[in-house]
Protein backbone atom coordinates (compact mmCIF):
# COMPACT_ATOMS: atom_id res chain seq x y z
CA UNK A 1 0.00 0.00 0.00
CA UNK A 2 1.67 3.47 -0.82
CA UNK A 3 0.77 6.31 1.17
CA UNK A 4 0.40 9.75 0.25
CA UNK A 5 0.18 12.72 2.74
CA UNK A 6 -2.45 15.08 1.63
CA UNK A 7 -1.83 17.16 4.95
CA UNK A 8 -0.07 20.62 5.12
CA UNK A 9 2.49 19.34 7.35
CA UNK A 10 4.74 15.86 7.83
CA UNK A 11 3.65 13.15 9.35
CA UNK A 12 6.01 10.57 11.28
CA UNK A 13 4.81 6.91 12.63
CA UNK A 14 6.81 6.15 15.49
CA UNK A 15 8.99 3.33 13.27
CA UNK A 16 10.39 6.76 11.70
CA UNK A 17 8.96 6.60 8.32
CA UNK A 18 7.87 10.33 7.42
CA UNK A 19 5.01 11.11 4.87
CA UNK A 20 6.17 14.61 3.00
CA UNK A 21 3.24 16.68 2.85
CA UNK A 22 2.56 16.27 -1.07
CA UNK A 23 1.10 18.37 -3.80
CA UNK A 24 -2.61 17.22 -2.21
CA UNK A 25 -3.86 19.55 0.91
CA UNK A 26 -7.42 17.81 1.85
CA UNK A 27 -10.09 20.16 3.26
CA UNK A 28 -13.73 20.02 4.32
CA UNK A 29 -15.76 23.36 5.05
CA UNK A 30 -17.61 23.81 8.23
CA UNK A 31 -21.33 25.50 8.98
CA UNK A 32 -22.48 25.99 12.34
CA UNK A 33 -26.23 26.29 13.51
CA UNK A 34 -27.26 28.78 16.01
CA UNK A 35 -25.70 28.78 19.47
CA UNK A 36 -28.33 27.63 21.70
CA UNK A 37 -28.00 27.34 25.67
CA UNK A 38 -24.17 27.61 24.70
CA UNK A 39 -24.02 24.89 22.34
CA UNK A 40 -24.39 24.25 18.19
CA UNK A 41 -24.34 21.67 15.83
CA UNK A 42 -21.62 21.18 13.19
CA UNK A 43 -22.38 20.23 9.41
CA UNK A 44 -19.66 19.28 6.95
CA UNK A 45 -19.49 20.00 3.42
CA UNK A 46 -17.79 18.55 0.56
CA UNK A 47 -13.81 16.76 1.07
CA UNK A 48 -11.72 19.29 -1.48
CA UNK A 49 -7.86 19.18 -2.76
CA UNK A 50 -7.72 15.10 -2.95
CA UNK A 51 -7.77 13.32 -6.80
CA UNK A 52 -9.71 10.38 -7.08
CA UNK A 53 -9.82 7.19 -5.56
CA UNK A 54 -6.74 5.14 -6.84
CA UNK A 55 -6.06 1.15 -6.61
CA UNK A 56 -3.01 0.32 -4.39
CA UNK A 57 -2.83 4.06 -2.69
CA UNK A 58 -4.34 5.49 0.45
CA UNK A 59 -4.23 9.35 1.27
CA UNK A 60 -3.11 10.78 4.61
CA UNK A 61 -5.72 13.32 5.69
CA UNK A 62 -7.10 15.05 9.25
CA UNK A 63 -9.38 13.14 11.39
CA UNK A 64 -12.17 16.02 10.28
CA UNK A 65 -11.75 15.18 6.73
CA UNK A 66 -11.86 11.51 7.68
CA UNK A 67 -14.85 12.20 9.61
CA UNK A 68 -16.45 14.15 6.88
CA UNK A 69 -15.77 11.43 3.97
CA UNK A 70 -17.42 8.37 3.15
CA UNK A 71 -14.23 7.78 0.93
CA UNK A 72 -12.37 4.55 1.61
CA UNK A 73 -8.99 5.64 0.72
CA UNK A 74 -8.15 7.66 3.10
CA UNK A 75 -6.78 7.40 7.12
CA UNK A 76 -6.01 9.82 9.58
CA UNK A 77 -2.85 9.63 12.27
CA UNK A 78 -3.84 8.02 15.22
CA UNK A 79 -3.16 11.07 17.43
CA UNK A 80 -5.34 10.13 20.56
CA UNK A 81 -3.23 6.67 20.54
CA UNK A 82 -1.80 5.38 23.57
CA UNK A 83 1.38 4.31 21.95
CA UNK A 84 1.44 8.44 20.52
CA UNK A 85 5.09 10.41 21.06
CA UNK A 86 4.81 13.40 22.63
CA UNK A 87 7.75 16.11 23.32
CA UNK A 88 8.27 17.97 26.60
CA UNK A 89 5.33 20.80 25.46
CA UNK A 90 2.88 18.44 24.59
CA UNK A 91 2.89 18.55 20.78
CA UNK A 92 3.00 15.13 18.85
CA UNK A 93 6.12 14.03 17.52
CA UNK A 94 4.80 10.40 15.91
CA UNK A 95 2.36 8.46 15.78
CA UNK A 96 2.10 4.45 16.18
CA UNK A 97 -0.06 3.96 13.17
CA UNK A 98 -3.38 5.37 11.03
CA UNK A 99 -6.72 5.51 11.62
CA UNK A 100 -9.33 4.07 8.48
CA UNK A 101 -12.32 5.84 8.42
């Protein structure tokens, strides 16, 4: 399976391999309903900036645009993983593996 980053920034799986961010930069857009008692709804619109689906490769997006998608090709780091690197402020270094959607 070949991989293909289609975030804005590197991503690194704790073995070391690093996914370049590529020439692809997934996004979804975002509405909000009205803020009621302090709280709204979110809706999702269309996944943007990824080519179609391709035999053989998968394509490295956020968890939102894996959330948004009904694609099949596409995963998300596992960032909320147990097994996640962290540096001394908090901010994730690696992760153990991808999340399918």
């Amino acid at each position: 399976m070949e991989y293909i980053n289609a975030t804005p920034h590197p991503v690194k799986l704790n073995s070391g391999e690093v996914f370049a961010k590529s020439e692809y930069c997934a996004r979804v857009s975002t509405s909000f309903t009205t803020i009621e008692n302090g709280e709204c709804e979110v809706m999702y619109g269309e996944v943007e900036g990824l080519p179609s689906p391709q035999e053989g490769i998968k394509y490295i997006v956020s968890a939102m645009v894996l959330s948004a998608s009904t694609r099949t090709d596409l995963v998300a780091p596992a960032t909320g993983h147990p097994e996640t690197i962290r540096n001394e402020q908090g901010h994730i270094v690696s992760v153990p593996c991808f999340v399918r959607g």
